[in-house]
C-alpha atoms as a PDB file:
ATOM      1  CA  UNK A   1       0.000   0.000   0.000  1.00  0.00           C
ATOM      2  CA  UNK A   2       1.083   3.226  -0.985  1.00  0.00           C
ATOM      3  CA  UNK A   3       0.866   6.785   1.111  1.00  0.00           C
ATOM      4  CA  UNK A   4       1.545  10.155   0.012  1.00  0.00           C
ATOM      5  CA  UNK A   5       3.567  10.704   3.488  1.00  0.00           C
ATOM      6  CA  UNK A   6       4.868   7.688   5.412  1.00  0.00           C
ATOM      7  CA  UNK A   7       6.664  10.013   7.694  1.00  0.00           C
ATOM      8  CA  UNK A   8       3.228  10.406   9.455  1.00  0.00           C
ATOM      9  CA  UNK A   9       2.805   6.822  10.121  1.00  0.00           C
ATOM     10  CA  UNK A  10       3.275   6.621  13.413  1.00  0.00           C
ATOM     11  CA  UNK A  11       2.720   3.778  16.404  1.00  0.00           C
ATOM     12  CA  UNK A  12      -1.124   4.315  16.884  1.00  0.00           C
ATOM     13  CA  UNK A  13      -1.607   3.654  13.221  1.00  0.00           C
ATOM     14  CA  UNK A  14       0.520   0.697  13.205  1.00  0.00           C
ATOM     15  CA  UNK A  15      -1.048  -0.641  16.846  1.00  0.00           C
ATOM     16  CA  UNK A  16      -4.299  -0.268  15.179  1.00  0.00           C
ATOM     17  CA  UNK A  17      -3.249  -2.379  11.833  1.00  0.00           C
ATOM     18  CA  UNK A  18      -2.060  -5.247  14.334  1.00  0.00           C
ATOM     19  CA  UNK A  19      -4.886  -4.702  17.407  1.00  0.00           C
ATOM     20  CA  UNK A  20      -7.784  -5.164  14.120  1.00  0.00           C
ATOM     21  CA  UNK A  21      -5.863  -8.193  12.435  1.00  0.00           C
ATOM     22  CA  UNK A  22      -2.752  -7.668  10.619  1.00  0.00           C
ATOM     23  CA  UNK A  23      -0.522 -10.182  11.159  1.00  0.00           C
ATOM     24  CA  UNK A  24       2.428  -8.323  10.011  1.00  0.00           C
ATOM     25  CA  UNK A  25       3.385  -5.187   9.021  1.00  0.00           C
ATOM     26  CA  UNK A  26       6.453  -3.767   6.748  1.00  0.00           C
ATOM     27  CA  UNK A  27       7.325  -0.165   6.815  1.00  0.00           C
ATOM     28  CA  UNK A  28       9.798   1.400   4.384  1.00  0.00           C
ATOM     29  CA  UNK A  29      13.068   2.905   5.910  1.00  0.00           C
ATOM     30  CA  UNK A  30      13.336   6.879   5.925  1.00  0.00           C
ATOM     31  CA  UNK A  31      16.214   7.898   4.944  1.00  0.00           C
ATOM     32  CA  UNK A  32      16.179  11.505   6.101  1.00  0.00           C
ATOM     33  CA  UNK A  33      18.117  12.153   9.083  1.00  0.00           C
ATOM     34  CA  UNK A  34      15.252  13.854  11.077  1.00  0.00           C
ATOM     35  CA  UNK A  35      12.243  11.458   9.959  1.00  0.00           C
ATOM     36  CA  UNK A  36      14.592   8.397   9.886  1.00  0.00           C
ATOM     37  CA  UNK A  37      14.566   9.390  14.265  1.00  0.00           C
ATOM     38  CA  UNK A  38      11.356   9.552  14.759  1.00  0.00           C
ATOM     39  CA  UNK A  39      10.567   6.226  12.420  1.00  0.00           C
ATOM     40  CA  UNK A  40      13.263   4.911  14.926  1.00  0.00           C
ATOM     41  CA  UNK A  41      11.473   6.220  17.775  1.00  0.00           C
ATOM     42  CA  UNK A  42       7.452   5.111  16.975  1.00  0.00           C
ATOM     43  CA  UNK A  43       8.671   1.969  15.939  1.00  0.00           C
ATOM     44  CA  UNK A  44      10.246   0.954  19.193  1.00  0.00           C
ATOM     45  CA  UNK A  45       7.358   1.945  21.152  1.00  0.00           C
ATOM     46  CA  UNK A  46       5.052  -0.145  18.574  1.00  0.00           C
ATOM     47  CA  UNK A  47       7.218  -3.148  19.448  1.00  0.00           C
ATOM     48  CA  UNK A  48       7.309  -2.232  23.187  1.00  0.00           C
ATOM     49  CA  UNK A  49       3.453  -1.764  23.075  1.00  0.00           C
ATOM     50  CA  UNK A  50       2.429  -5.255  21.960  1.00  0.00           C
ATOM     51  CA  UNK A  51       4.218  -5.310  18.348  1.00  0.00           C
ATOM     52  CA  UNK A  52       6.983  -6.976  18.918  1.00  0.00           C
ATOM     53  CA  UNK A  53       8.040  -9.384  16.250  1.00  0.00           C
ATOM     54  CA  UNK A  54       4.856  -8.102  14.022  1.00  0.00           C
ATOM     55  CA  UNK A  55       7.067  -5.457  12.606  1.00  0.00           C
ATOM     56  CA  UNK A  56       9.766  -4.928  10.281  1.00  0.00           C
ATOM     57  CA  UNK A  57      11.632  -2.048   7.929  1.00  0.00           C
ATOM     58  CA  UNK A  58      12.909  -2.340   4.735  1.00  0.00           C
ATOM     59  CA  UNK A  59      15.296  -0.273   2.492  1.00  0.00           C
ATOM     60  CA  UNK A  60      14.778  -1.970  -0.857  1.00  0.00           C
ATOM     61  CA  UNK A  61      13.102  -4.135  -3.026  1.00  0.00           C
ATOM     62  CA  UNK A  62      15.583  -6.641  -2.123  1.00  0.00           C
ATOM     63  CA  UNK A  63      15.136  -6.773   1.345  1.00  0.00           C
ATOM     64  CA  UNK A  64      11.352  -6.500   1.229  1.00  0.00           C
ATOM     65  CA  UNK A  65      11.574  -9.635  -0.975  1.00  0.00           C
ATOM     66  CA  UNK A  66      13.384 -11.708   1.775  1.00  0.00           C
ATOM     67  CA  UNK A  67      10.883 -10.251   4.400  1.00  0.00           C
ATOM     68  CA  UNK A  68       7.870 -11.332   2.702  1.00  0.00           C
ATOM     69  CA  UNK A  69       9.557 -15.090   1.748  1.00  0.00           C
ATOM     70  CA  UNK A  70      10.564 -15.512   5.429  1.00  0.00           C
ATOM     71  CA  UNK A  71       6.934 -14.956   6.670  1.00  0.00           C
ATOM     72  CA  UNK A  72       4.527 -18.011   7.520  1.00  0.00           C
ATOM     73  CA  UNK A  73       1.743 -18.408   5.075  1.00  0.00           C
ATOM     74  CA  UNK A  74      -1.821 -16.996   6.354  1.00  0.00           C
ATOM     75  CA  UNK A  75      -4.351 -19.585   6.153  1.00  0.00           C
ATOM     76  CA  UNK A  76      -7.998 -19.161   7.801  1.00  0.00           C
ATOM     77  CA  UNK A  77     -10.372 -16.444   8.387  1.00  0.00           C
ATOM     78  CA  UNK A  78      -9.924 -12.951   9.126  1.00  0.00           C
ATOM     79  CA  UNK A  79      -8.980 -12.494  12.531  1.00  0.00           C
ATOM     80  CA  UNK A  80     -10.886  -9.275  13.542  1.00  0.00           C
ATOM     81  CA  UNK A  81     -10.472  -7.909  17.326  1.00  0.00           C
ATOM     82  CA  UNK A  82     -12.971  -6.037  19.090  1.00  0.00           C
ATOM     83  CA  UNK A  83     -12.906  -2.507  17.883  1.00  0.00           C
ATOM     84  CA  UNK A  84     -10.320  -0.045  19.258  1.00  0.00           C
ATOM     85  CA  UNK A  85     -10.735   3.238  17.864  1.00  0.00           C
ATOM     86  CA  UNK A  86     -11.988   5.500  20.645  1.00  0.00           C
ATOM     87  CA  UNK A  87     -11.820   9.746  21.163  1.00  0.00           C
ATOM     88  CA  UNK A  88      -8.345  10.512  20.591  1.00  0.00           C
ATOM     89  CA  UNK A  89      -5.444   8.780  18.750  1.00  0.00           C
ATOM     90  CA  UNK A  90      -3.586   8.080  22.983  1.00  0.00           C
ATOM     91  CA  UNK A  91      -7.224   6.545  24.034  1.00  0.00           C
ATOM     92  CA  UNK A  92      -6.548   4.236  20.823  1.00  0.00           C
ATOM     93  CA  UNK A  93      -3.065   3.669  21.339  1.00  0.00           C
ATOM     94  CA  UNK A  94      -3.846   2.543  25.154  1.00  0.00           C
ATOM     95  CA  UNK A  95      -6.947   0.275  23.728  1.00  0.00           C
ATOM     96  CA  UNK A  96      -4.583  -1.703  20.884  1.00  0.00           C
ATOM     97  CA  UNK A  97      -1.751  -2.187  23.732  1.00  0.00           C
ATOM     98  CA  UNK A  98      -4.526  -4.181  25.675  1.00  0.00           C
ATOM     99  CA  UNK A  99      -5.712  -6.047  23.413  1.00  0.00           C
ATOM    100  CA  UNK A 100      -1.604  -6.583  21.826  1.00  0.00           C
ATOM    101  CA  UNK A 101      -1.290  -7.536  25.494  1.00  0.00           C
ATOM    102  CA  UNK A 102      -4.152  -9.379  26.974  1.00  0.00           C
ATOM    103  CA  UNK A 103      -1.782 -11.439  29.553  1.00  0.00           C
ATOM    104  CA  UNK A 104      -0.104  -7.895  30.732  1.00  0.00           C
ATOM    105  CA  UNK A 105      -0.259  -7.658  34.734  1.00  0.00           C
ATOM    106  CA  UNK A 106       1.811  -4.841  35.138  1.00  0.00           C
ATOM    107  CA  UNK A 107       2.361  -1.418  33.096  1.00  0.00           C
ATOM    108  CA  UNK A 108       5.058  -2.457  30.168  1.00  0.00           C
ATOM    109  CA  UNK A 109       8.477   0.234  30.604  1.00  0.00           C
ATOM    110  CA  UNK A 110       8.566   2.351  27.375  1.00  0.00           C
ATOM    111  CA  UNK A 111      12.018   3.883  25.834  1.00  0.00           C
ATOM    112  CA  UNK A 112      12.869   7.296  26.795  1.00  0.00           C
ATOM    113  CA  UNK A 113      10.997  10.221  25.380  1.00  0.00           C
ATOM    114  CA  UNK A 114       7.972   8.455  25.091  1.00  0.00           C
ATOM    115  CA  UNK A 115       4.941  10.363  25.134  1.00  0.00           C
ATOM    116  CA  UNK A 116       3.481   7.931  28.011  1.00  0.00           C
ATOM    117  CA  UNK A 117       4.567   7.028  31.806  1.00  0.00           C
ATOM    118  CA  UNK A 118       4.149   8.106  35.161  1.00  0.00           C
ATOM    119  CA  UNK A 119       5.665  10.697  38.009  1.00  0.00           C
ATOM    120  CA  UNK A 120       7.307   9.525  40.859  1.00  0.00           C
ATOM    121  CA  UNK A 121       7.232  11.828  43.543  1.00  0.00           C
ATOM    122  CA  UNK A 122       9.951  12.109  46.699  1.00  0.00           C
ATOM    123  CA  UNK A 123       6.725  12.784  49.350  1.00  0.00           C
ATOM    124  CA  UNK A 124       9.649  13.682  51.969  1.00  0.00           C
ATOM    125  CA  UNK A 125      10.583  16.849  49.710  1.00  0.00           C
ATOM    126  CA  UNK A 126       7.313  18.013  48.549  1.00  0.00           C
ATOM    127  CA  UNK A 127       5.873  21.293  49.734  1.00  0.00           C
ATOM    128  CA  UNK A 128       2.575  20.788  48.082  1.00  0.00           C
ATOM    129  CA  UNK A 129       3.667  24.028  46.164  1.00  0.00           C
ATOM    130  CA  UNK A 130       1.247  23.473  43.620  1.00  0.00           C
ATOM    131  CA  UNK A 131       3.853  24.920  41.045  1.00  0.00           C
ATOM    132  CA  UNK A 132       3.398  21.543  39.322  1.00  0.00           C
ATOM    133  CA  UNK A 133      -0.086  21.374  38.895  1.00  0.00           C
ATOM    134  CA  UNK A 134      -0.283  24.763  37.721  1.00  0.00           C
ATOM    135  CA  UNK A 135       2.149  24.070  34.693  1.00  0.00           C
ATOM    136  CA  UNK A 136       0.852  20.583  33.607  1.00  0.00           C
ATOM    137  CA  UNK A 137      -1.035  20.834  30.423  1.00  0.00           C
ATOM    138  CA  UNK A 138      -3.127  18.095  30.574  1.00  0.00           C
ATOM    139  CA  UNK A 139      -4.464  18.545  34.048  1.00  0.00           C
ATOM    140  CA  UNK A 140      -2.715  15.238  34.608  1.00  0.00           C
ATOM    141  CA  UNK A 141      -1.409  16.491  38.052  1.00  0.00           C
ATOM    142  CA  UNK A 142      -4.243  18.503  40.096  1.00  0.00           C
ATOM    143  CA  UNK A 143      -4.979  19.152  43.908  1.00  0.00           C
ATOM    144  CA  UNK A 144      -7.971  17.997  45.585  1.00  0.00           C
ATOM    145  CA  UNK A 145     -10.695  19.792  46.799  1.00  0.00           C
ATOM    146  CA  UNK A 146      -9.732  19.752  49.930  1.00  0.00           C
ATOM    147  CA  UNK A 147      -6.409  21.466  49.183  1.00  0.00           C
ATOM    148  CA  UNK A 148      -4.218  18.835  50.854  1.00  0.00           C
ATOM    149  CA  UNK A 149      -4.069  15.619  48.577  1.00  0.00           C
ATOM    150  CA  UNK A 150      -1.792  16.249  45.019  1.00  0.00           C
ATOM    151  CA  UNK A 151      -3.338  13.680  42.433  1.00  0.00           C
ATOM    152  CA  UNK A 152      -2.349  11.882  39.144  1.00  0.00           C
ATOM    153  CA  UNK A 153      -3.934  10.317  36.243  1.00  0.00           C
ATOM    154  CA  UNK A 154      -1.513   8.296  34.234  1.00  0.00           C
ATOM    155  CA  UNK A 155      -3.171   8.124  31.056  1.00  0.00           C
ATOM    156  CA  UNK A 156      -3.318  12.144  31.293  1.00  0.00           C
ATOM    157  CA  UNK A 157       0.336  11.948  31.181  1.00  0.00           C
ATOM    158  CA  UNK A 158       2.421  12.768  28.322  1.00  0.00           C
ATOM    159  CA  UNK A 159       6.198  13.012  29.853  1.00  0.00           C
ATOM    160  CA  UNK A 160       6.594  16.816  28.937  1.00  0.00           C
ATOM    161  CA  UNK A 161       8.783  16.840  31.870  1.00  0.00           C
ATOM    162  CA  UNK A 162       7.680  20.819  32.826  1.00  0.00           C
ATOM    163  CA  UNK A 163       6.600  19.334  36.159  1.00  0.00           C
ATOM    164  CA  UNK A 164       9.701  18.072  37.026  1.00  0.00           C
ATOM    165  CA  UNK A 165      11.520  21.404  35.657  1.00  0.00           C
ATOM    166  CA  UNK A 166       9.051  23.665  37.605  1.00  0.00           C
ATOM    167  CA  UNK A 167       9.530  21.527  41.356  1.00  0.00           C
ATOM    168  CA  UNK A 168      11.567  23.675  43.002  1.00  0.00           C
ATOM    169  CA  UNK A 169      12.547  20.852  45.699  1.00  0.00           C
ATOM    170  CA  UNK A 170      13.556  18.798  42.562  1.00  0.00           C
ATOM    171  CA  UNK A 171      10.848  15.827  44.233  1.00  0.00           C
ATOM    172  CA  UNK A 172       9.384  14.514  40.880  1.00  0.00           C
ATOM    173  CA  UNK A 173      10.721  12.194  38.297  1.00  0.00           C
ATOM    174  CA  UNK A 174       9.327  10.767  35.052  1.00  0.00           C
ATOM    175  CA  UNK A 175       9.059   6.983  34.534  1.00  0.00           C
ATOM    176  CA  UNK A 176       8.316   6.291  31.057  1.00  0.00           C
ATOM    177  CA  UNK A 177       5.449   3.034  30.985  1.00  0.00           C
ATOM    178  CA  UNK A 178       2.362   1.882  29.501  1.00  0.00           C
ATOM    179  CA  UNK A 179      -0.673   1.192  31.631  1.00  0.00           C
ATOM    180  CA  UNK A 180      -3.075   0.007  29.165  1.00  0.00           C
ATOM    181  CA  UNK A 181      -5.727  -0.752  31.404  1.00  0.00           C
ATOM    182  CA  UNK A 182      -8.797   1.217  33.341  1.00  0.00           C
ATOM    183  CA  UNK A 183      -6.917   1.715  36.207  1.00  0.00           C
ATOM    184  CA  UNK A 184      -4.588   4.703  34.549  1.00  0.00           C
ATOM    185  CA  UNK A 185      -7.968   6.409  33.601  1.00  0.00           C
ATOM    186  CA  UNK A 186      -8.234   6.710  37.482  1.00  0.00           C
ATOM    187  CA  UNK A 187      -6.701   9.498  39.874  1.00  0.00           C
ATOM    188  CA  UNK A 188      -4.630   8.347  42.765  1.00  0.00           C
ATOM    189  CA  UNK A 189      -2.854  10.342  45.995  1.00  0.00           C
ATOM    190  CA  UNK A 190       0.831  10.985  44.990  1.00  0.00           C
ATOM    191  CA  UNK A 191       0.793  13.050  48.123  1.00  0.00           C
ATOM    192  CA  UNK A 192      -1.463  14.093  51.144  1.00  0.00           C
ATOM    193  CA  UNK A 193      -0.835  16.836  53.719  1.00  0.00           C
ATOM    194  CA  UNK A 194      -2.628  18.335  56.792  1.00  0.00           C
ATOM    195  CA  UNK A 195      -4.793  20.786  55.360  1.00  0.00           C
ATOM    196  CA  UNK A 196      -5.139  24.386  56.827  1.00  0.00           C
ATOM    197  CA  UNK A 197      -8.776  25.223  57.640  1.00  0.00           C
ATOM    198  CA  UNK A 198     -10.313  29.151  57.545  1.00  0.00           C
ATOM    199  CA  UNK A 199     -10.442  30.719  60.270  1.00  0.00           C
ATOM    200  CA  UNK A 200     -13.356  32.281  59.555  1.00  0.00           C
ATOM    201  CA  UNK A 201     -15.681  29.204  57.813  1.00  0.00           C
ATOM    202  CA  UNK A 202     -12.908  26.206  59.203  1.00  0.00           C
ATOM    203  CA  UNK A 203     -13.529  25.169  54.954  1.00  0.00           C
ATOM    204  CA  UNK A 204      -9.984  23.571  54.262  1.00  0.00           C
ATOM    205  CA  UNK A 205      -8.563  25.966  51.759  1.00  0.00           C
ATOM    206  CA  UNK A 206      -4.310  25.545  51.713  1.00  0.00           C
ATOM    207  CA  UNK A 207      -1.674  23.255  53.144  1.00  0.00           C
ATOM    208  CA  UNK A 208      -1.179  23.784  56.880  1.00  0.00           C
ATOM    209  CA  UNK A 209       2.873  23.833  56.712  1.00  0.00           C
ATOM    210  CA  UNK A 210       2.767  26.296  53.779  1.00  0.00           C
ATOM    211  CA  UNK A 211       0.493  28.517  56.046  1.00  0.00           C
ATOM    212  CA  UNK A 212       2.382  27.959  59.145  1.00  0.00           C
ATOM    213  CA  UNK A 213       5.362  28.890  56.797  1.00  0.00           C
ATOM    214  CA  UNK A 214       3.723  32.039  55.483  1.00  0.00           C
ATOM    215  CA  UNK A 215       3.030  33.089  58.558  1.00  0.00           C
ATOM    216  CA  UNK A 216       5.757  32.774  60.381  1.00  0.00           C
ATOM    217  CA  UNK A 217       7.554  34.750  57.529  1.00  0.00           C
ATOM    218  CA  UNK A 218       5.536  37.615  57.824  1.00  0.00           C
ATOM    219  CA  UNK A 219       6.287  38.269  61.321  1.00  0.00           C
ATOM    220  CA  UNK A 220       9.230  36.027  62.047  1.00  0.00           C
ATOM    221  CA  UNK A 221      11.728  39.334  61.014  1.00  0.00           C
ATOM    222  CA  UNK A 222      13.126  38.092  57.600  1.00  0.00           C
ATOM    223  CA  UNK A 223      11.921  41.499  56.191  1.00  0.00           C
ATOM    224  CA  UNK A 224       8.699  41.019  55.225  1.00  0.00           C
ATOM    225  CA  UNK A 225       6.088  42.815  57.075  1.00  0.00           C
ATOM    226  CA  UNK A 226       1.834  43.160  56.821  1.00  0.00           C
ATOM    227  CA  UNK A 227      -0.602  45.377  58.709  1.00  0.00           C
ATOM    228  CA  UNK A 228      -3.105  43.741  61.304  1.00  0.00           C
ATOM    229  CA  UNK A 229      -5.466  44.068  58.557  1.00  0.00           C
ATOM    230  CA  UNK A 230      -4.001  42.387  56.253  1.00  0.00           C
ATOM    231  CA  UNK A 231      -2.388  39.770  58.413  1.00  0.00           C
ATOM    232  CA  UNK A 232      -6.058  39.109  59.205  1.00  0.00           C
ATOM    233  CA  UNK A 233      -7.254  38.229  55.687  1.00  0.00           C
ATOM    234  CA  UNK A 234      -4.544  35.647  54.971  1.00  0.00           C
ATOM    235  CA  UNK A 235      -6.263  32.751  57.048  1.00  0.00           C
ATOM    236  CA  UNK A 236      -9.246  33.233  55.336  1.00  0.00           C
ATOM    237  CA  UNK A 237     -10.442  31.282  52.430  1.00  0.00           C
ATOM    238  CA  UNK A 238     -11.258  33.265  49.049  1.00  0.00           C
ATOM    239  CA  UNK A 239     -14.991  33.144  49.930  1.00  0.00           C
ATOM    240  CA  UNK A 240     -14.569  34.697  53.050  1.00  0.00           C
ATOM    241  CA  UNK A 241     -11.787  37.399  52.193  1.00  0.00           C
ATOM    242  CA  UNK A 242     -13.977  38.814  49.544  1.00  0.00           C
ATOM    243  CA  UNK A 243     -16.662  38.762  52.762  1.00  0.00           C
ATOM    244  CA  UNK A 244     -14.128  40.591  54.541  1.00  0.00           C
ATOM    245  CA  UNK A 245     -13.351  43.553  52.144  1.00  0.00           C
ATOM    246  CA  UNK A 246     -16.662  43.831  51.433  1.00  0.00           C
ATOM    247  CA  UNK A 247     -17.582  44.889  55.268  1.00  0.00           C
ATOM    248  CA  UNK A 248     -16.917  48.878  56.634  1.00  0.00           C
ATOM    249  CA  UNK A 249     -13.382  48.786  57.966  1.00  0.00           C
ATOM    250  CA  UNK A 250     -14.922  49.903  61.754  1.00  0.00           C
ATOM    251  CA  UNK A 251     -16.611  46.892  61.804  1.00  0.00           C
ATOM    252  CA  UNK A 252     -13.748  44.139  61.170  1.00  0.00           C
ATOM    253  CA  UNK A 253     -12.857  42.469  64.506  1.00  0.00           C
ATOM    254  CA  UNK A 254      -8.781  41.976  64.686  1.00  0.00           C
ATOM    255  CA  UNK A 255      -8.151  39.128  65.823  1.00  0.00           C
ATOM    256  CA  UNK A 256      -4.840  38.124  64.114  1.00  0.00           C
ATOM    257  CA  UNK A 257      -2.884  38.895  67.544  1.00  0.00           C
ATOM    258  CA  UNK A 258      -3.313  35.120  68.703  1.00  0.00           C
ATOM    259  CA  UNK A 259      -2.264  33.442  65.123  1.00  0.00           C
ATOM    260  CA  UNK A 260       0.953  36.224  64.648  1.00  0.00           C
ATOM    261  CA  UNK A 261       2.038  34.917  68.467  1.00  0.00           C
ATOM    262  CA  UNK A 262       1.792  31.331  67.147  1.00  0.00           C
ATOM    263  CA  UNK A 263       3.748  32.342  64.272  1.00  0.00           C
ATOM    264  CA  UNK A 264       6.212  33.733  66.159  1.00  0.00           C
ATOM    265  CA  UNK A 265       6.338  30.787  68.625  1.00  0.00           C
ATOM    266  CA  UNK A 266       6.587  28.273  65.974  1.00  0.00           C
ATOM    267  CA  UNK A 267       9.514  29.977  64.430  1.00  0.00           C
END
């Protein structure tokens, strides 16, 4: 079969041939530098996916010959798998590695740079920042309502690596892998902290270290300073600090004097 650009022939197409009932397929060799990597590349994770031993290159006529002469004859029916081509071409890709891999019990390692995997997180060096979940671009990484838990969906996860480049304790790492099955479609606790309730509507609302951190900054002499006023509105949740600026300034009741001293004690 002929295409106008094999270049953009990449591993879901040929996990799709295989997953609906090719028993083989041949790709011509690029020769380009550029394209000839990142043939190199999708094919690997084809044969890491499932495809291994289903594929093979060729770079002439010649070879192609011997390829075809080696293969076992195909006798029988078509062999046609359930299909697998769902909402996006990473969906599809995930479906043709489980069928390519019905006896997989475990998530299959992928070679570097591959555009699937998982974060591993140090939990001992994590501030729950939230740097990381504000630069992830697939929401893979997000915090919990609650404020306190950090969460991950593998099958979100497309190794960008601008998590890891953001952390500024250096606590994540990137484990390229395959989970093919429902359970990467789910989010699970990479991390879970005491949460800091308002003081105001006790909703949880931040991470109680960061807060205790914050606060003991502000009044712990390292140069930054805040009035009463506005030391009062950083304990409050959003809800209630719009509350707060909303009411006359003679009738706010100060009552940051207690949490500054704990600050200050804690320090």
């Amino acid at each position: 079969m002929e295409v106008c650009a094999l270049d953009l022939i990449g591993h879901v197409d040929v996990l799709l041939a295989l997953a609906m009932g090719f028993d083989h397929v041949l790709l011509q060799k690029l020769v380009a530098p550029d394209t000839m990597a990142i043939q190199h590349q999708e094919t690997e994770m084809v044969r890491a996916m499932g495809g291994n031993g289903r594929l093979d290159l060729f770079g002439s006529v010649h070879r192609l010959a011997e390829i075809l002469q080696a293969l076992p004859e195909i006798t029988g029916s078509w062999r046609h798998e359930t299909a697998v081509v769902v909402a996006s071409r990473r969906a599809t890709a995930r479906a043709c590695a489980a069928v390519l891999l019905p006896t997989a019990l475990a998530p299959v390692p992928l070679p570097a740079d591959a555009p699937y995997g998982t974060v591993q997180l140090d939990a001992s060096a994590c501030t729950m920042c939230q740097s990381c979940v504000w630069l992830c671009p697939t929401d893979a990484l997000s915090i919990s309502e609650q404020k306190s838990e950090l969460l991950f969906v593998e099958s979100s996860c497309i190794q960008c690596g601008m998590c890891r480049s953001i952390c500024p304790e250096d606590a994540l790492q990137l484990k390229p892998r395959l989970d093919p099955f429902a359970r990467a479609d789910t989010r699970k606790v990479l991390h879970k902290a005491e949460p800091f309730h308002c003081t105001s509507c006790g909703e949880p609302f931040a991470v109680k270290s960061m807060m205790d951190r914050l606060l003991a900054r502000i009044w712990g002499g390292r140069g930054v300073q805040a009035s009463e006023e506005v030391f009062q509105l950083i304990p409050l949740c959003s809800a209630c600090r719009a509350q707060e600026n909303q009411q006359p300034r003679h009738r706010r009741q100060p009552d940051a004097v207690q949490l500054r001293s704990e600050a200050r004690r804690k320090q």
